[in-house]
C-alpha atoms as a PDB file:
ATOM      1  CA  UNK A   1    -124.357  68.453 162.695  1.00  0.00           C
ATOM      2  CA  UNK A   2    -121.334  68.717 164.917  1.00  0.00           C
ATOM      3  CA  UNK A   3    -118.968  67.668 161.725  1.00  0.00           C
ATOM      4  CA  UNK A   4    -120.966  69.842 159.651  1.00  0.00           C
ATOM      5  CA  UNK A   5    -120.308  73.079 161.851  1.00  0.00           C
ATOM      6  CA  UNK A   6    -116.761  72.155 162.591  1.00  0.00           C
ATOM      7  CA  UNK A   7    -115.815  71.737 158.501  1.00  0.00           C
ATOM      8  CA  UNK A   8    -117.553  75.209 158.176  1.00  0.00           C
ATOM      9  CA  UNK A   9    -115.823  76.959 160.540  1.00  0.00           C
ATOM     10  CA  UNK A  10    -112.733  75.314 159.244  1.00  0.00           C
ATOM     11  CA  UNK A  11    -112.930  77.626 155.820  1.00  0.00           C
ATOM     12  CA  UNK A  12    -113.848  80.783 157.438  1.00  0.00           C
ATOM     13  CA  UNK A  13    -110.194  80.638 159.321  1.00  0.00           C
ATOM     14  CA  UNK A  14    -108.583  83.123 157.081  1.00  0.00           C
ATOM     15  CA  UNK A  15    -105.495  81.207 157.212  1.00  0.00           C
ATOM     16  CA  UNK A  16    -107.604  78.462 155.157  1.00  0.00           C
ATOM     17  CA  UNK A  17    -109.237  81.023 153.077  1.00  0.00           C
ATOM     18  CA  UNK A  18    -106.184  82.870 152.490  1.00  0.00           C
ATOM     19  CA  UNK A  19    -104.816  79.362 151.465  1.00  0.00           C
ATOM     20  CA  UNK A  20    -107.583  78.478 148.631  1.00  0.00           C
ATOM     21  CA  UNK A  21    -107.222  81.951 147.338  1.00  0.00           C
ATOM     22  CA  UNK A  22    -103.451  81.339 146.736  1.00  0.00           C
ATOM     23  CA  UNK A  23    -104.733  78.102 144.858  1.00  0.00           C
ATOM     24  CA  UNK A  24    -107.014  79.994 142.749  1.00  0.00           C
ATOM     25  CA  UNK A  25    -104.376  82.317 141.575  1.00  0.00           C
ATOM     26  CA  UNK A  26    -102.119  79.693 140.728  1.00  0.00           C
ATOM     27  CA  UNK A  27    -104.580  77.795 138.468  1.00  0.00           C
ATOM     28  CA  UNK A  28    -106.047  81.321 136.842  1.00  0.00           C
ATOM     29  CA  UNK A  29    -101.792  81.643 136.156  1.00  0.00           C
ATOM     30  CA  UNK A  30    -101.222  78.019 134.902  1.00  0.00           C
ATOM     31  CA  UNK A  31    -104.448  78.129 132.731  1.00  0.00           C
ATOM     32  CA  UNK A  32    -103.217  81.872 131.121  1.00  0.00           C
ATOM     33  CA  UNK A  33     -99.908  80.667 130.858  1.00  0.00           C
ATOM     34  CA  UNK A  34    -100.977  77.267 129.105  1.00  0.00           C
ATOM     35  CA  UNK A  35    -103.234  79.047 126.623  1.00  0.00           C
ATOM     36  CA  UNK A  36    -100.566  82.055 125.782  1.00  0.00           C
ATOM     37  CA  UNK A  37     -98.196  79.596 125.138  1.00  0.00           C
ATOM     38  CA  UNK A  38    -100.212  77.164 123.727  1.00  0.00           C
ATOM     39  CA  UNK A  39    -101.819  79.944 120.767  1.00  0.00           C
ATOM     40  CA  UNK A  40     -97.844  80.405 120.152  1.00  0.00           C
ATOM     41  CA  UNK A  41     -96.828  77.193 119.748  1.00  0.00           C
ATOM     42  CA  UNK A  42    -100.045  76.118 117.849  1.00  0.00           C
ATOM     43  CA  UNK A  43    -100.121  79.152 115.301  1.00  0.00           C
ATOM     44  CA  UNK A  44     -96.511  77.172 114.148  1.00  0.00           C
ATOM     45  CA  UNK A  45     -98.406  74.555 114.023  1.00  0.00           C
ATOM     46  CA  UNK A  46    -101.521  74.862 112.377  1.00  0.00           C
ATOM     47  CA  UNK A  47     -99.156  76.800 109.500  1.00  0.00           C
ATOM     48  CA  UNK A  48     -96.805  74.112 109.031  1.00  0.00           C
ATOM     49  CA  UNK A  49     -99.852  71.972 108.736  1.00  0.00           C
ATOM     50  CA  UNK A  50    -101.994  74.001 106.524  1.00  0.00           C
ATOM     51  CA  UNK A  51     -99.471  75.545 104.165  1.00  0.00           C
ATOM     52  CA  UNK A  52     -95.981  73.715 104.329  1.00  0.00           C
ATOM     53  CA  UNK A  53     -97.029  71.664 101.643  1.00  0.00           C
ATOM     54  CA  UNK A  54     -94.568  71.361  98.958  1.00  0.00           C
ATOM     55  CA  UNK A  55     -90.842  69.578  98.227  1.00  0.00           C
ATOM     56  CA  UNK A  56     -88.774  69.553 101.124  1.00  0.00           C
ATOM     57  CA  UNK A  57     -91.653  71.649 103.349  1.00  0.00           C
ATOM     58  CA  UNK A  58     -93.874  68.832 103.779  1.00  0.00           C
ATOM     59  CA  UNK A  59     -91.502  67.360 106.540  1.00  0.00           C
ATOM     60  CA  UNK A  60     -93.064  70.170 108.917  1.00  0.00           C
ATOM     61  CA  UNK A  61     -96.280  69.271 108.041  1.00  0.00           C
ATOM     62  CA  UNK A  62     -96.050  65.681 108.824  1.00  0.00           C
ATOM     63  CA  UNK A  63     -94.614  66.524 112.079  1.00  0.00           C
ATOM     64  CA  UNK A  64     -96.947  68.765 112.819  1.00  0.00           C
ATOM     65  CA  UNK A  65     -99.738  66.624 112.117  1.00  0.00           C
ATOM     66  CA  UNK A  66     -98.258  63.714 114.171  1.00  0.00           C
ATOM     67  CA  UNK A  67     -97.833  66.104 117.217  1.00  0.00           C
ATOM     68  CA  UNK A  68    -101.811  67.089 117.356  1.00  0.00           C
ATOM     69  CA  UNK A  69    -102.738  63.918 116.729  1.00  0.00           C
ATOM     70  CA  UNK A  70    -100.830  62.002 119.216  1.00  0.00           C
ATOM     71  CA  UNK A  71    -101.356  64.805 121.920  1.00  0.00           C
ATOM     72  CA  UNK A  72    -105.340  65.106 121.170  1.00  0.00           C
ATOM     73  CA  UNK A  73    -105.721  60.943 120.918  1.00  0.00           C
ATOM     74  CA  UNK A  74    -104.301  61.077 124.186  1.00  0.00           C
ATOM     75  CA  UNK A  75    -105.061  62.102 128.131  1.00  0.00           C
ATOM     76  CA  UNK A  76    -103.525  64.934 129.236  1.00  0.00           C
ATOM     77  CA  UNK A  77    -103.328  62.580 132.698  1.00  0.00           C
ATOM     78  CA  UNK A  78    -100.847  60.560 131.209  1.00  0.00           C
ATOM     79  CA  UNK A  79     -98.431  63.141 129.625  1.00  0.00           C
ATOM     80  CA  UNK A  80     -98.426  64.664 132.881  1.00  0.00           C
ATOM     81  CA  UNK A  81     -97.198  61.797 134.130  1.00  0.00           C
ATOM     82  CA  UNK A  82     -95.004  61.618 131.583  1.00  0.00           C
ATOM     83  CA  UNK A  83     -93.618  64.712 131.879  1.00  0.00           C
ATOM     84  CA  UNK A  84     -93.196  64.360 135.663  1.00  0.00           C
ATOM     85  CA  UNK A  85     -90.469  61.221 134.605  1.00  0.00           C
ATOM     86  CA  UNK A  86     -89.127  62.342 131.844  1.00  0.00           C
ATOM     87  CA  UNK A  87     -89.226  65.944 131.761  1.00  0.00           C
ATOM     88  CA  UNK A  88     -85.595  67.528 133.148  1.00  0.00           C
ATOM     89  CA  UNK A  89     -86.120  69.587 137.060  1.00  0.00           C
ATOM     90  CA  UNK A  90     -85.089  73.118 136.875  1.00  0.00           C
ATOM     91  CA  UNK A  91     -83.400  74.674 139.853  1.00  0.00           C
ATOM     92  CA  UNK A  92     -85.463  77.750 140.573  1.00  0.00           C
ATOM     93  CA  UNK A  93     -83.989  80.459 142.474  1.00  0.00           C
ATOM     94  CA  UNK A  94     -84.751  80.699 146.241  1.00  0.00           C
ATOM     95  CA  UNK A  95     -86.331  84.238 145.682  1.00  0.00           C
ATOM     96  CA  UNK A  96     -88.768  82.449 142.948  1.00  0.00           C
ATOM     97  CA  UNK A  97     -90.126  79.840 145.490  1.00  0.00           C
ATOM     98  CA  UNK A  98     -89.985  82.186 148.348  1.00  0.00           C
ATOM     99  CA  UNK A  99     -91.998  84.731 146.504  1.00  0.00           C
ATOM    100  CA  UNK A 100     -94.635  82.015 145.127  1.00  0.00           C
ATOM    101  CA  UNK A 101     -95.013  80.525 148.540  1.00  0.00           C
ATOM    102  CA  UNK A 102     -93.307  76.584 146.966  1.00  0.00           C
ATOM    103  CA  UNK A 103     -90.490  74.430 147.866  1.00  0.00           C
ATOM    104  CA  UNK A 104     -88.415  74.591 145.177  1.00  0.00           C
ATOM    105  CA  UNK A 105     -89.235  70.878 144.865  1.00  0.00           C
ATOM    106  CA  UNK A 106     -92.161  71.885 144.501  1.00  0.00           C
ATOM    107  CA  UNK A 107     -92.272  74.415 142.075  1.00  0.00           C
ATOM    108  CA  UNK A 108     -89.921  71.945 139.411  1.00  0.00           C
ATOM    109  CA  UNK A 109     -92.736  69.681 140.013  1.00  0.00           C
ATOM    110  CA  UNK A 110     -95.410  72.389 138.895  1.00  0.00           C
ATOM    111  CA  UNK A 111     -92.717  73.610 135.845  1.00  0.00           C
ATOM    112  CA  UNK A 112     -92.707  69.797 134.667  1.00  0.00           C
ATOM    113  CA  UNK A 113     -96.906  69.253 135.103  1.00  0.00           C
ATOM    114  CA  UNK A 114     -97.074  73.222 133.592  1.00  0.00           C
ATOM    115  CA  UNK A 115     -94.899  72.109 130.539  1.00  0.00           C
ATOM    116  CA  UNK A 116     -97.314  68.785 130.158  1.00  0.00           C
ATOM    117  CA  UNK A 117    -100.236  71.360 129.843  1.00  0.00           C
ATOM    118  CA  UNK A 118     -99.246  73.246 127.250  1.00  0.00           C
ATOM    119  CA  UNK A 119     -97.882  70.496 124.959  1.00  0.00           C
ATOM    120  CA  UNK A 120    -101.393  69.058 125.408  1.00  0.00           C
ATOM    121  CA  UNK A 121    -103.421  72.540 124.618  1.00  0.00           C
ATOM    122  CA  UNK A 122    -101.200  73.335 122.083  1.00  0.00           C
ATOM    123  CA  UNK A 123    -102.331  70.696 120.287  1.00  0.00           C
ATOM    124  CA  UNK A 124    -106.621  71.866 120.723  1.00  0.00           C
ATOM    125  CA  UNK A 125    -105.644  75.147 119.700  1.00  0.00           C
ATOM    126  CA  UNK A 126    -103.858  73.934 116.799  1.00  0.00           C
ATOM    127  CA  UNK A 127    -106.543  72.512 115.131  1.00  0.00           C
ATOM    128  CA  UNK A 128    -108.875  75.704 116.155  1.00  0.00           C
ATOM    129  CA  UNK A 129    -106.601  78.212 114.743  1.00  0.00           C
ATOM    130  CA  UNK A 130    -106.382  75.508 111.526  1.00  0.00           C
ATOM    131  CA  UNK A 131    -110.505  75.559 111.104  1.00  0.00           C
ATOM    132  CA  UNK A 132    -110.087  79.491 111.326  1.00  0.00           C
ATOM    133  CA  UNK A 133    -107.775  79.425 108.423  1.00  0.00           C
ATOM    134  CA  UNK A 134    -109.637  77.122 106.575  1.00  0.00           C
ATOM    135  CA  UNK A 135    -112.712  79.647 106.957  1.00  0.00           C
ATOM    136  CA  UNK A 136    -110.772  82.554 105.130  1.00  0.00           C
ATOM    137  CA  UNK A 137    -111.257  82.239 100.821  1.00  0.00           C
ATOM    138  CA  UNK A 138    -108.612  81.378  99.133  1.00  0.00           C
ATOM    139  CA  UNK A 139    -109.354  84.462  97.469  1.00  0.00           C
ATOM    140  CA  UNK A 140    -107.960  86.757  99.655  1.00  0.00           C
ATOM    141  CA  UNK A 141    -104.771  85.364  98.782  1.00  0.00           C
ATOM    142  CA  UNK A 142    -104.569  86.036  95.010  1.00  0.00           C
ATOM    143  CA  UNK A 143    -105.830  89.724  95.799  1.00  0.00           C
ATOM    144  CA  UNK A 144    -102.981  90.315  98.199  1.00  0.00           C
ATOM    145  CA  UNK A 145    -100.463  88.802  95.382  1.00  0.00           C
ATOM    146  CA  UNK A 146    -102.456  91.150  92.799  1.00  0.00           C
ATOM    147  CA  UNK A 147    -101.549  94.220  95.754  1.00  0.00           C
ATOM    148  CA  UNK A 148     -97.434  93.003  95.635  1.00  0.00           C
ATOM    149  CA  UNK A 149     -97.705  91.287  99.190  1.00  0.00           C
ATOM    150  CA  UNK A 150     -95.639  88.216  99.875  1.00  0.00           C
ATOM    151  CA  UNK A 151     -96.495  85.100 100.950  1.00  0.00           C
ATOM    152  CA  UNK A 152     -95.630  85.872 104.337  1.00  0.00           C
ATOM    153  CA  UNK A 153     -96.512  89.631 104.250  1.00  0.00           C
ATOM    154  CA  UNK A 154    -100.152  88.015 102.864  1.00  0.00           C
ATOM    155  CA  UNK A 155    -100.383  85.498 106.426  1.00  0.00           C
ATOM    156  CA  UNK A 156     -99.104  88.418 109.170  1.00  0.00           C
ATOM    157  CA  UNK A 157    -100.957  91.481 107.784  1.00  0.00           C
ATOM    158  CA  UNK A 158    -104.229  89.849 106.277  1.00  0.00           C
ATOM    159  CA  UNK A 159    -105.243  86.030 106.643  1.00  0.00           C
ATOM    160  CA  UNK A 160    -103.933  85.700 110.645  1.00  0.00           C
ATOM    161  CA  UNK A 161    -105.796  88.899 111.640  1.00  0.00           C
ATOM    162  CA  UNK A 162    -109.100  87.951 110.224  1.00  0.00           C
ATOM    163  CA  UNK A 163    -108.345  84.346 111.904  1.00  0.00           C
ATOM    164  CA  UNK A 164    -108.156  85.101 115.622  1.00  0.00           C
ATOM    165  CA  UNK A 165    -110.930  87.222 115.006  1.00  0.00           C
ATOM    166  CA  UNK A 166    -113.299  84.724 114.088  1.00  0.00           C
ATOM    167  CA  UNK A 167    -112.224  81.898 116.606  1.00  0.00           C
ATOM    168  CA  UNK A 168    -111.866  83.918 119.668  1.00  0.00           C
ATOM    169  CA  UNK A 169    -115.034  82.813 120.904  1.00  0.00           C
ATOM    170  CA  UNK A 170    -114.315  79.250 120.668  1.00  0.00           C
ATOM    171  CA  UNK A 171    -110.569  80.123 121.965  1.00  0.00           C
ATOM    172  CA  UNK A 172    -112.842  81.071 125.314  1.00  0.00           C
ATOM    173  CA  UNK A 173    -114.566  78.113 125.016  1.00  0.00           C
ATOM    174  CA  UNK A 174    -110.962  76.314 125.051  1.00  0.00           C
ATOM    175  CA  UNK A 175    -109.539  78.437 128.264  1.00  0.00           C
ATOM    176  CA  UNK A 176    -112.665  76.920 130.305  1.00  0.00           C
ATOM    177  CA  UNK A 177    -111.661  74.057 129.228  1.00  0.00           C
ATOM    178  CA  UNK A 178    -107.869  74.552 130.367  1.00  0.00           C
ATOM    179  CA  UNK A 179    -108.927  76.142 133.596  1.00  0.00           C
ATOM    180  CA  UNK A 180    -110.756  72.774 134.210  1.00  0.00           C
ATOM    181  CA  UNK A 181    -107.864  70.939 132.963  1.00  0.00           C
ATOM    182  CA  UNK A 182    -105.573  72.232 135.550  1.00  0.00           C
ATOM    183  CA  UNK A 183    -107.166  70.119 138.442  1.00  0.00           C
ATOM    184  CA  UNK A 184    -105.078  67.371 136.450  1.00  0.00           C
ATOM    185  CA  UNK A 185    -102.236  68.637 138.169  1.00  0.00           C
ATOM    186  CA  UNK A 186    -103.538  68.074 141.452  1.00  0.00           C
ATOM    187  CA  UNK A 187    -102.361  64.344 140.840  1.00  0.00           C
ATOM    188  CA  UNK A 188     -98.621  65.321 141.406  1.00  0.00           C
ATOM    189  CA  UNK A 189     -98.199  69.226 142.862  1.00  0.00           C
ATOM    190  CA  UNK A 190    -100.656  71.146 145.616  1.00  0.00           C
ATOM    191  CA  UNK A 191    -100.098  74.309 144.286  1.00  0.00           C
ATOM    192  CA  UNK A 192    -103.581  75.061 142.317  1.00  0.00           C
ATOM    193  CA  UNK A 193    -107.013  74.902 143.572  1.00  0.00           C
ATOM    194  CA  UNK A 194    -107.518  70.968 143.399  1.00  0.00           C
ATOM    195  CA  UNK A 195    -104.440  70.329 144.965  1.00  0.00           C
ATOM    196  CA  UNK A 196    -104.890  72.785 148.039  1.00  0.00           C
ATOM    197  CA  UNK A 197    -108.304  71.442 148.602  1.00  0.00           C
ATOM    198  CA  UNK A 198    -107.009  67.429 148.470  1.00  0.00           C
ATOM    199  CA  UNK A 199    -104.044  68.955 151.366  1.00  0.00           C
ATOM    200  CA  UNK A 200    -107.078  70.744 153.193  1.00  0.00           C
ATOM    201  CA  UNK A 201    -109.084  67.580 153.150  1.00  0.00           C
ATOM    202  CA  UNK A 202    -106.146  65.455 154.893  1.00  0.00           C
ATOM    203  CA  UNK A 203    -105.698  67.774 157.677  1.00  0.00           C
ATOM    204  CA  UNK A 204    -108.838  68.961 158.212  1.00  0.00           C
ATOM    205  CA  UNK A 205    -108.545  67.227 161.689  1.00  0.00           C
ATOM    206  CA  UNK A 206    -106.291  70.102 162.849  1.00  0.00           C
ATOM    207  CA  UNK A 207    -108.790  72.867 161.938  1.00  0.00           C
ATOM    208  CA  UNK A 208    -112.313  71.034 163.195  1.00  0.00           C
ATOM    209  CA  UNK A 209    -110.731  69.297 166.380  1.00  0.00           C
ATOM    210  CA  UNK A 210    -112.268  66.081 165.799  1.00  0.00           C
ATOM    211  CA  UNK A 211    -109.701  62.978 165.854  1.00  0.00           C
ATOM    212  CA  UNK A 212    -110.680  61.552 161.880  1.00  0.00           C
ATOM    213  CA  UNK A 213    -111.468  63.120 158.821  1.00  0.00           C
ATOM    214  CA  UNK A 214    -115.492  63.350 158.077  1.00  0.00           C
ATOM    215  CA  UNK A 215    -117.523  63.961 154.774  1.00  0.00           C
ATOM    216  CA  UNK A 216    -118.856  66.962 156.183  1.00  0.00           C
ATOM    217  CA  UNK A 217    -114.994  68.022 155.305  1.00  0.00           C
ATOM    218  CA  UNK A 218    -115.241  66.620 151.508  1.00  0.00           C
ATOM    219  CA  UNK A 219    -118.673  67.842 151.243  1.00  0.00           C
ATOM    220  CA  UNK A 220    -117.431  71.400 152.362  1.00  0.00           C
ATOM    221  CA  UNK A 221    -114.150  71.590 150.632  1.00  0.00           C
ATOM    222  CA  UNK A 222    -114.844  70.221 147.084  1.00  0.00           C
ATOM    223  CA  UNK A 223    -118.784  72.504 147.428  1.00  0.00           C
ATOM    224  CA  UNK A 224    -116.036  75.598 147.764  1.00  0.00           C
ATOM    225  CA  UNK A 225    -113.810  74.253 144.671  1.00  0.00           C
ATOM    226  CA  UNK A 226    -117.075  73.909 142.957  1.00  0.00           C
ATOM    227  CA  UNK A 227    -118.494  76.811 143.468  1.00  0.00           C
ATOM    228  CA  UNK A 228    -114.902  78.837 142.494  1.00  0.00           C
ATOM    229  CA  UNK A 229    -114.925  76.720 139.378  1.00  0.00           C
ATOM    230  CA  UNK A 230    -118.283  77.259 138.359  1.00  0.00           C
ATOM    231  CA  UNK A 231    -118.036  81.235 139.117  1.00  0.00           C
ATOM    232  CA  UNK A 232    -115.103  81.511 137.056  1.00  0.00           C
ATOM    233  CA  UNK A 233    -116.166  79.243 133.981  1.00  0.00           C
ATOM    234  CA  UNK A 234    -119.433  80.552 134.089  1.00  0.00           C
ATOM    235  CA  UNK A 235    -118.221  84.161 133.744  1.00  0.00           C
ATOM    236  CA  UNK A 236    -116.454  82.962 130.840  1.00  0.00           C
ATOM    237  CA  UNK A 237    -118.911  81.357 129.379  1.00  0.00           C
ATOM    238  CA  UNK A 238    -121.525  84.441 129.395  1.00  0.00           C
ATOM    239  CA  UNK A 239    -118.716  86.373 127.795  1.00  0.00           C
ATOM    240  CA  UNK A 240    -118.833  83.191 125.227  1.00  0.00           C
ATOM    241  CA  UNK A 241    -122.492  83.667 124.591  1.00  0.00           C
ATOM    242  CA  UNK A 242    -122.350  87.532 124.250  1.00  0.00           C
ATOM    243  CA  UNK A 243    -119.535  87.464 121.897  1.00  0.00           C
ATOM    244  CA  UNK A 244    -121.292  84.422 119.691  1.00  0.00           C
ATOM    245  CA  UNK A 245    -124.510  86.886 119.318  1.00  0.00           C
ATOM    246  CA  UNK A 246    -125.049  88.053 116.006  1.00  0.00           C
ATOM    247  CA  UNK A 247    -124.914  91.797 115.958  1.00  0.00           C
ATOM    248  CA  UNK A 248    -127.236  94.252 114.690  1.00  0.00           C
ATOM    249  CA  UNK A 249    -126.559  96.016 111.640  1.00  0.00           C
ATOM    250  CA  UNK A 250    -127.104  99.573 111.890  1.00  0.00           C
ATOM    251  CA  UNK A 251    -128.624 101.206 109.384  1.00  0.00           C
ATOM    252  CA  UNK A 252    -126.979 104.278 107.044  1.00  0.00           C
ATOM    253  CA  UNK A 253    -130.041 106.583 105.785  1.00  0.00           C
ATOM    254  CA  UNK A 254    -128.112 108.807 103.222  1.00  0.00           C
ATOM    255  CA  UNK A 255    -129.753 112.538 103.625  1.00  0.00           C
ATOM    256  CA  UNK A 256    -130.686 114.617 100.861  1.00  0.00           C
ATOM    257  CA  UNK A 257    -131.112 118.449 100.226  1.00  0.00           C
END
């Protein structure tokens, strides 16, 4: 009971709490980041796919197809590994790291594992904004010809409208899943929720005044990730459900005199 009550008044120090809150903006941040980016990089890619398919064109579409497939036949753990060897450090500024609270070792480390997330999402996305295509007729494109739009004119003012319309629920659906995703980077940076609570967990000996490290600390620490996780997610997955609910036509009653 003793480790119990020291681990609990170890996250109502404000200093602590203060702490996980800076980790829970950080992965909110990397997840919108990772999904902006990611719908930009895999709109390019579901259109090469899906329509670069003739002559010289089809060279885009084969390297589009081998970048989802490799990136969704494959953990995101390891290409943030990857990434972390490979990937070239940027120098940040000292005002950059200063203002986000990071070494600026730190903070390349986060760029690199950031970078490694949206490759990887990119790559989901891809193939969701590619079934959304697939779900407009074909139809629509001869009546936009018929109307003196181009083929490009027909994709930017008709087809990818009506697309992100119809997938944005399951584009939620992918954003929990890239919130959940981000505790990946715990592996190699402390900046996002994971990684705060691991750090927490390793000096929780300075906060509860005992000499070792106790489960009541795990216990307490993860519970709080959990619960953060699951408040978030679960917010976004109500909006999910409400959005997926078919919606009532109203009726027109045409009046007469």
């Amino acid at each position: 009971m003793e480790e119990l009550m020291g681990s609990l008044r170890m996250i109502s120090n404000g200093n602590v709490l203060l702490y996980i809150l800076k980790g829970v903006g950080f992965t909110l941040g990397i997840a919108f980041f990772a999904v902006i980016l990611g719908i930009i990089v895999g709109t390019v890619l579901a259109l090469a796919r899906n329509y670069c398919t003739n002559g010289w064109t089809k060279v885009f579409k084969y390297i589009a197809t081998a970048y989802i497939e490799v990136f969704r036949n494959t953990p995101l753990m390891l290409w943030i590994f990857i990434g972390l060897v490979f990937f070239p450090s940027i120098e940040f500024p000292q005002d950059v790291s200063k203002f986000l609270g990071l070494s600026r070792t730190e903070l390349a480390v986060l760029f690199k594992a950031i970078i490694a997330l949206v490759l990887f999402t990119s790559s989901v996305i891809a193939e969701i904004i590619r079934g959304g295509l697939n779900s407009i007729p074909k139809g629509q494109f001869e009546a936009a010809y018929s109307q003196g739009f181009n083929f490009f004119q027909t994709l930017w003012l008709i087809i990818l409208p009506q697309t992100f319309r119809n997938i944005v629920p399951t584009l939620l659906s992918q954003v929990i899943t890239t919130v959940k995703d981000t505790s990946y980077i715990a592996n190699i940076a402390t900046a996002e929720l994971m990684g705060r609570t691991f750090q927490l967990i390793q000096i929780s000996p300075n906060f509860t005044g005992l000499s070792t490290q106790n489960v009541s600390d795990v216990f307490v620490l993860c519970g709080l990730a959990c619960v953060i996780y699951f408040v978030i997610n679960f917010t976004l997955s109500c909006v999910v459900r409400h959005m997926q609910k078919p919606k009532k036509k109203t009726a027109v009653v045409a009046v007469t005199e």
